[in-house]
C-alpha atoms as a PDB file:
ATOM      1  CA  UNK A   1      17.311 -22.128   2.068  1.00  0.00           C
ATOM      2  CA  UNK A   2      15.148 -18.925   1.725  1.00  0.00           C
ATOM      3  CA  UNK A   3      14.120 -16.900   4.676  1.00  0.00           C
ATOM      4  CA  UNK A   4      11.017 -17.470   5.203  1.00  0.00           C
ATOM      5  CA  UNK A   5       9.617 -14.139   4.208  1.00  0.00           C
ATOM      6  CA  UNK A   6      10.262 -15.627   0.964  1.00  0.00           C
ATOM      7  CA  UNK A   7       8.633 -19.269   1.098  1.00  0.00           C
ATOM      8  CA  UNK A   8       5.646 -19.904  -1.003  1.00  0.00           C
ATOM      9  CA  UNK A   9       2.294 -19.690   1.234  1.00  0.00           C
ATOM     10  CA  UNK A  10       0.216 -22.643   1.114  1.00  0.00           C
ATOM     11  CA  UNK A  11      -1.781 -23.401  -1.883  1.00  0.00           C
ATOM     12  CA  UNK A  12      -4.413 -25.590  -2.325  1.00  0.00           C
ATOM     13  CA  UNK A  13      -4.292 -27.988  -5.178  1.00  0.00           C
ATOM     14  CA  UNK A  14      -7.146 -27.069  -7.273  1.00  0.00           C
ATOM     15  CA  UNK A  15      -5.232 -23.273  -6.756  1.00  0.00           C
ATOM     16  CA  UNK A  16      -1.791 -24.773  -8.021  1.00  0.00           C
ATOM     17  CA  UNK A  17      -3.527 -26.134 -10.709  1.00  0.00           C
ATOM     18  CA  UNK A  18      -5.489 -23.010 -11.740  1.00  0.00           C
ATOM     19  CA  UNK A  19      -4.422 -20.422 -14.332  1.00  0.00           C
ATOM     20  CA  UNK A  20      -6.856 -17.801 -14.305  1.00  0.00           C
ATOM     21  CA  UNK A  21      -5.733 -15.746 -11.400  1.00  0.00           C
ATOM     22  CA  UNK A  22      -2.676 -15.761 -13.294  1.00  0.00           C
ATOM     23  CA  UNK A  23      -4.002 -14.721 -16.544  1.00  0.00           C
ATOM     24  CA  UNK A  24      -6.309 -12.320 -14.547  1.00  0.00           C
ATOM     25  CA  UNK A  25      -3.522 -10.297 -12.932  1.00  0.00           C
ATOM     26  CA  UNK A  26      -1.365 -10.379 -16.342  1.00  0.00           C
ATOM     27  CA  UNK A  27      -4.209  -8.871 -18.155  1.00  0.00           C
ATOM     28  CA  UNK A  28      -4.854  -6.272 -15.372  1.00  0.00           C
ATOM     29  CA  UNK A  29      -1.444  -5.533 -15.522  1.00  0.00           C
ATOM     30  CA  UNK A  30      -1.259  -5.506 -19.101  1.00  0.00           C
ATOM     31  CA  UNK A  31      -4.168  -3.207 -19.348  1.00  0.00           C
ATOM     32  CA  UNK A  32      -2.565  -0.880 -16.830  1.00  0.00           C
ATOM     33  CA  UNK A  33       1.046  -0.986 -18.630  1.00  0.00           C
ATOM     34  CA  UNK A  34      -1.472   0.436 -21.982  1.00  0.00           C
ATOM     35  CA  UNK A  35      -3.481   2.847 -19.805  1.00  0.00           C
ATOM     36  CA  UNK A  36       0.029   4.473 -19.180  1.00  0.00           C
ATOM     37  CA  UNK A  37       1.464   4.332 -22.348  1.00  0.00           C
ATOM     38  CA  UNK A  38      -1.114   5.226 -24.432  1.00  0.00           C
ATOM     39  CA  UNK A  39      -0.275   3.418 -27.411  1.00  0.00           C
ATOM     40  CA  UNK A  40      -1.012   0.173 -29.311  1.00  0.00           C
ATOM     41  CA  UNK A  41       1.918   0.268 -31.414  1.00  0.00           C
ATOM     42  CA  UNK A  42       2.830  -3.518 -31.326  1.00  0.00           C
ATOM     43  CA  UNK A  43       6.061  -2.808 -29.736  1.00  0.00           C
ATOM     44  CA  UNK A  44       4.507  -1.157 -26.799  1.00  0.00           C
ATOM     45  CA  UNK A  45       2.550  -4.075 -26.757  1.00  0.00           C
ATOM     46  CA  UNK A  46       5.022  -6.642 -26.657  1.00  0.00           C
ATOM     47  CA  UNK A  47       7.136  -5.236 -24.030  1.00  0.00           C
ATOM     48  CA  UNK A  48       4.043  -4.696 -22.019  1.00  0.00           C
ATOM     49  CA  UNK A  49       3.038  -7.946 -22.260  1.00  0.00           C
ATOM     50  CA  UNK A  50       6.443  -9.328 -21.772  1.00  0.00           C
ATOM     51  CA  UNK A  51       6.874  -7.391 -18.059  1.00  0.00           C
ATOM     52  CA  UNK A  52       3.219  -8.091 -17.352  1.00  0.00           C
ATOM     53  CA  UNK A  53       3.979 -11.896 -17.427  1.00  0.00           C
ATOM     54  CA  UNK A  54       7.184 -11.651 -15.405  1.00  0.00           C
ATOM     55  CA  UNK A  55       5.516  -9.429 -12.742  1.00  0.00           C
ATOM     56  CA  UNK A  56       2.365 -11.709 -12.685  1.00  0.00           C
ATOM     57  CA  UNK A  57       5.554 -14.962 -12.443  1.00  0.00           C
ATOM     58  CA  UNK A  58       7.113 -13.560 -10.119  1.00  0.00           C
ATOM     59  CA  UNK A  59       4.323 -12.121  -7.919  1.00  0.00           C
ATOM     60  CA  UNK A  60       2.807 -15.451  -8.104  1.00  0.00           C
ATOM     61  CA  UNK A  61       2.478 -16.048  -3.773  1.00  0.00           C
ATOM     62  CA  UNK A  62       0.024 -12.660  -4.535  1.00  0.00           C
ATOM     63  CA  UNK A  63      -1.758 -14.163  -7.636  1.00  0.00           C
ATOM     64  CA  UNK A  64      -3.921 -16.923  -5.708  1.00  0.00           C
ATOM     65  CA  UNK A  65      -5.315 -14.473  -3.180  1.00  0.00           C
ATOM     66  CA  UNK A  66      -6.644 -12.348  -6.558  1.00  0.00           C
ATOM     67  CA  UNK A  67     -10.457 -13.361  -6.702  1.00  0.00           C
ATOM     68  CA  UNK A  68     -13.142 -12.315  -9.176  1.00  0.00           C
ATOM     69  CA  UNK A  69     -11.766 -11.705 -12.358  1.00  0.00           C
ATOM     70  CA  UNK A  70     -10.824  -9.202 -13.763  1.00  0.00           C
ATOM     71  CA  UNK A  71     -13.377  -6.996 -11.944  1.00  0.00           C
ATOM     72  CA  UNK A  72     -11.548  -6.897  -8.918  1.00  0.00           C
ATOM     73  CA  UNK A  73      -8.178  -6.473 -10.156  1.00  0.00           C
ATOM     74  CA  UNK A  74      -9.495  -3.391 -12.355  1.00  0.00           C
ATOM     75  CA  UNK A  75     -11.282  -2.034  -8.620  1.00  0.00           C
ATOM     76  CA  UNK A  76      -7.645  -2.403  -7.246  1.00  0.00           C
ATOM     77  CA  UNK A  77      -6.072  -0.852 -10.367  1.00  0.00           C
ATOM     78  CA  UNK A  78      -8.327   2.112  -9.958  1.00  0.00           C
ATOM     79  CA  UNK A  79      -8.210   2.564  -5.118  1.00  0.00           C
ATOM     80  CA  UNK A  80      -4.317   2.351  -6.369  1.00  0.00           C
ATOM     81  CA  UNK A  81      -4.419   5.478  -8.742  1.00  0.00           C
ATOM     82  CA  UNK A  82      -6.886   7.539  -7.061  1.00  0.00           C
ATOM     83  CA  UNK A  83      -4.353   6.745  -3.568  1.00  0.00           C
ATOM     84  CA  UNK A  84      -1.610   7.943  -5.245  1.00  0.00           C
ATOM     85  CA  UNK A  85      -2.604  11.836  -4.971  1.00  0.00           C
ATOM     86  CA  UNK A  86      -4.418  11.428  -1.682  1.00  0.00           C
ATOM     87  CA  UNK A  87      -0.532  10.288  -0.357  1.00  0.00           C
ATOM     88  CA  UNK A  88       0.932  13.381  -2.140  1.00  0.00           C
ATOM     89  CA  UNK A  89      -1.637  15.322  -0.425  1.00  0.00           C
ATOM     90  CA  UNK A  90      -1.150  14.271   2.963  1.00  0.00           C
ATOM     91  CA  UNK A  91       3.002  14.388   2.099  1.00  0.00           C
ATOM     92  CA  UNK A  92       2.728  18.017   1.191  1.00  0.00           C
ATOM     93  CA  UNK A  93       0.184  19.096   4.338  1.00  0.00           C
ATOM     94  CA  UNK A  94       2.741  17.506   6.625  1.00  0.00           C
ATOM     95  CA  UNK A  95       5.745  18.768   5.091  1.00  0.00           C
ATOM     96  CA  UNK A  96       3.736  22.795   5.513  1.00  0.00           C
ATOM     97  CA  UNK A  97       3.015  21.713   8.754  1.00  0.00           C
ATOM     98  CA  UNK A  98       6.417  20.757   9.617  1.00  0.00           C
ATOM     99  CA  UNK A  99       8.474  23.906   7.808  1.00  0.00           C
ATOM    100  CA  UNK A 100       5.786  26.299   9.724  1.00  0.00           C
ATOM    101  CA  UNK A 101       6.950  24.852  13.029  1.00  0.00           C
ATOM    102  CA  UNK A 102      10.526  25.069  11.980  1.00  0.00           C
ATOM    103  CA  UNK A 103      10.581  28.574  10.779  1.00  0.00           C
ATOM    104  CA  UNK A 104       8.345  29.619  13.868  1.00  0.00           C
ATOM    105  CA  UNK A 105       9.756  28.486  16.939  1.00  0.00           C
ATOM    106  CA  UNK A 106       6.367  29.384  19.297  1.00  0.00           C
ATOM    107  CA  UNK A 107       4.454  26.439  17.710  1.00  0.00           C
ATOM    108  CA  UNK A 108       3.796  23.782  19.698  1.00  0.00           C
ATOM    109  CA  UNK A 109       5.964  20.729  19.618  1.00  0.00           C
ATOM    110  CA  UNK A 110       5.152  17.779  21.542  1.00  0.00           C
ATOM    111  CA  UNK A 111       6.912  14.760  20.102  1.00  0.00           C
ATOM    112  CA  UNK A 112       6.056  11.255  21.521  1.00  0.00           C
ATOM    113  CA  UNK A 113       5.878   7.646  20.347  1.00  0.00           C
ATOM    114  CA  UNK A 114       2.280   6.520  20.061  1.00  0.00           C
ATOM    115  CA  UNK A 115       0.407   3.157  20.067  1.00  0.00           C
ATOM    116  CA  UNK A 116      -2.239   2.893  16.940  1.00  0.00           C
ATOM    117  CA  UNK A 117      -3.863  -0.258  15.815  1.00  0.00           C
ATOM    118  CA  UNK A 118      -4.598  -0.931  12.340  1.00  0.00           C
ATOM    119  CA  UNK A 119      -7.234  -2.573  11.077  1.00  0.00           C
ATOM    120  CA  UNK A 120      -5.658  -3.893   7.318  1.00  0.00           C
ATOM    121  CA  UNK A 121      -5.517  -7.999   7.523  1.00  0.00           C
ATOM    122  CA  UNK A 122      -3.016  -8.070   4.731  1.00  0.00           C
ATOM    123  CA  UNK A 123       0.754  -8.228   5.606  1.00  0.00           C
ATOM    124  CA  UNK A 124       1.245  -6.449   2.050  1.00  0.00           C
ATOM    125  CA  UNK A 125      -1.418  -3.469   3.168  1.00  0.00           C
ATOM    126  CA  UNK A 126       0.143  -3.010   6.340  1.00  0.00           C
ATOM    127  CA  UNK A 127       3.905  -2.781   4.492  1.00  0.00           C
ATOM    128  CA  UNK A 128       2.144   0.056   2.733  1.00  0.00           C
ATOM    129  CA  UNK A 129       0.768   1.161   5.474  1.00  0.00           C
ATOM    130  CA  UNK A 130       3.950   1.628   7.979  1.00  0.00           C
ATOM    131  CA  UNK A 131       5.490   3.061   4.157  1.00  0.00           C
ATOM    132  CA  UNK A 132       3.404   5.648   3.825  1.00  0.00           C
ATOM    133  CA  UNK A 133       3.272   7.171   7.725  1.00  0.00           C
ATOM    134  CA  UNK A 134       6.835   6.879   7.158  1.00  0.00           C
ATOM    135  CA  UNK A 135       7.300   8.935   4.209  1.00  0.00           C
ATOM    136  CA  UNK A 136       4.704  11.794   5.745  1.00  0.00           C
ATOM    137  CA  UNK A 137       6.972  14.379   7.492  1.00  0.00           C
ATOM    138  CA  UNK A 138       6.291  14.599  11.133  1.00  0.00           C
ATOM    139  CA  UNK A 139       5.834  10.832  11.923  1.00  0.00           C
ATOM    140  CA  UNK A 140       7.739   7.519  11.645  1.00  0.00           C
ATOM    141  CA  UNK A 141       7.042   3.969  12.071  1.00  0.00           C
ATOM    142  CA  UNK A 142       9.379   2.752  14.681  1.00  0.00           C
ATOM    143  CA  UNK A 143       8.381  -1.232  15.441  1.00  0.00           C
ATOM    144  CA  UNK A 144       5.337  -3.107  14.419  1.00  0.00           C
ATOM    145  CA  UNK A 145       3.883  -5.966  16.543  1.00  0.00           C
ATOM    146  CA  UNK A 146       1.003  -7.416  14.180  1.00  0.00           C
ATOM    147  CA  UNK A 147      -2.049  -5.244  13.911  1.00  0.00           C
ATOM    148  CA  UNK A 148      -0.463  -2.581  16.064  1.00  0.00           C
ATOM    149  CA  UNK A 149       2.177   0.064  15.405  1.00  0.00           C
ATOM    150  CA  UNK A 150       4.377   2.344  17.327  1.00  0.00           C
ATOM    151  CA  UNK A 151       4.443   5.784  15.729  1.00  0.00           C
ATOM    152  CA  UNK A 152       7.084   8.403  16.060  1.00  0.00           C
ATOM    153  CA  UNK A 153       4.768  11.380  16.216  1.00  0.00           C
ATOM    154  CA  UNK A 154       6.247  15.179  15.693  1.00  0.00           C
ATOM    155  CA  UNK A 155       3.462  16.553  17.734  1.00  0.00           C
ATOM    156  CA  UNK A 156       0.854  14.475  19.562  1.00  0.00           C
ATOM    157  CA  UNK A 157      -2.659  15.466  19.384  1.00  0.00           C
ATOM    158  CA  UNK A 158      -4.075  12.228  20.995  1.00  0.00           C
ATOM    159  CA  UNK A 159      -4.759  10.819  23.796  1.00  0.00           C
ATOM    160  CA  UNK A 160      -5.657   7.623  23.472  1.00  0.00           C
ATOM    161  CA  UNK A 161      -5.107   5.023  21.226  1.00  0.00           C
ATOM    162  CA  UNK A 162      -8.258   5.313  18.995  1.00  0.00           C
ATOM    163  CA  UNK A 163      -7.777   8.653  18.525  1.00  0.00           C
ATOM    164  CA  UNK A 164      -4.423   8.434  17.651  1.00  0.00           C
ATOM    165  CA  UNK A 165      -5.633   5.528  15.101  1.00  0.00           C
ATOM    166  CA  UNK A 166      -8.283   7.628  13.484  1.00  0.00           C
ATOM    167  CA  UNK A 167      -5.696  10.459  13.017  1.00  0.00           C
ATOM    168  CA  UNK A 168      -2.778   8.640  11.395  1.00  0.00           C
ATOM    169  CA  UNK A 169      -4.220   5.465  10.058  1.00  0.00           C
ATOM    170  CA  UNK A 170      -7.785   5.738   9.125  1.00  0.00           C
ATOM    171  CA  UNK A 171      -7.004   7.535   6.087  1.00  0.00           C
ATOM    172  CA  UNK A 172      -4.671   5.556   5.060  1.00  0.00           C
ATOM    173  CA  UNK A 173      -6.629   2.828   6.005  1.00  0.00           C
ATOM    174  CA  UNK A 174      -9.568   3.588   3.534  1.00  0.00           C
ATOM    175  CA  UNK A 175      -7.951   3.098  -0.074  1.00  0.00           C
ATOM    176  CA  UNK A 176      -5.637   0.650   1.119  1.00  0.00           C
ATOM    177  CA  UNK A 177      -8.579  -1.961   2.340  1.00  0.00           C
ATOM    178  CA  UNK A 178      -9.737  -1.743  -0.891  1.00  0.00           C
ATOM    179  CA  UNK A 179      -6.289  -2.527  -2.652  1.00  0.00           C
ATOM    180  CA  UNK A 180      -5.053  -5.100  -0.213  1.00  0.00           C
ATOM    181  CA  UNK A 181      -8.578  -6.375   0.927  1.00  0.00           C
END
């Protein structure tokens, strides 16, 4: 009935049966939803409890790969925030890169579609992944065939396909290993 980008992975029994990566990533989530409100009044608390156990419900294909609790959901929690400026940095050098070679005609501008390989196991990390080249000016993801990715690349500065790699991926690459494993 479902595609099957939507079916349930496989789960173990003893995993079906287990609640605490459940209660883990509600109480990580939880924790985060107070974090960003900054309050304990006990309606702030509800609600965030509330949408913490529907997010945990609903994400629950993601809740049995969750290990070590809550330690490594509070790890994630934190490689999340700290990858959130790191992307707005590397929007806003790429978008300056880009309106310099717009406004000044004489810079270079080799566009090309380039093979880079990715080293992120996680389906979910490499979404993220092929989301954020995408959303940096000056590159696109155009197809993805498992581990490897054809990039749309404004001006190509590589020659190969580990260079090309290191320069659009491995950043990348480095907070979202540790939020995607």
């Amino acid at each position: 009935m479902w595609p099957r980008s939507f079916e349930q992975p496989d789960v173990r029994p003893d995993e079906e049966r287990s609640l605490r990566p459940f209660i883990c990533l509600s109480a990580g989530l939880l924790a985060l939803w107070l974090t960003l409100t900054w309050s304990l009044d006990p309606q702030e608390v509800a609600t965030g409890l509330v949408v913490s156990l529907v997010v945990a419900s609903v994400a629950r294909s993601a809740v049995h790969s969750v290990t070590g609790c809550p330690g490594s959901i509070l790890r994630r929690v934190a490689w999340s925030l700290a990858y959130i400026p790191y992307l707005l940095r590397a929007i806003i050098a790429a978008n300056i890169d880009v309106a310099r070679r717009v406004v000044n005609p004489a810079l270079p501008i080799r566009p090309g579609i380039v093979k880079v390989r990715t080293n992120l196991e996680s389906p979910l990390g490499r979404l993220f992944l092929t989301s954020s080249i995408t959303l940096t000016p000056g590159t696109l993801t155009v197809e993805t065939s498992g581990r490897e990715l054809y990039i749309h690349w404004i001006d190509v500065e590589a020659d190969g396909i580990e260079e090309a790699s290191e320069r659009i991926v491995r950043g990348f690459e480095r907070y979202l290993e540790r939020i995607f494993g």
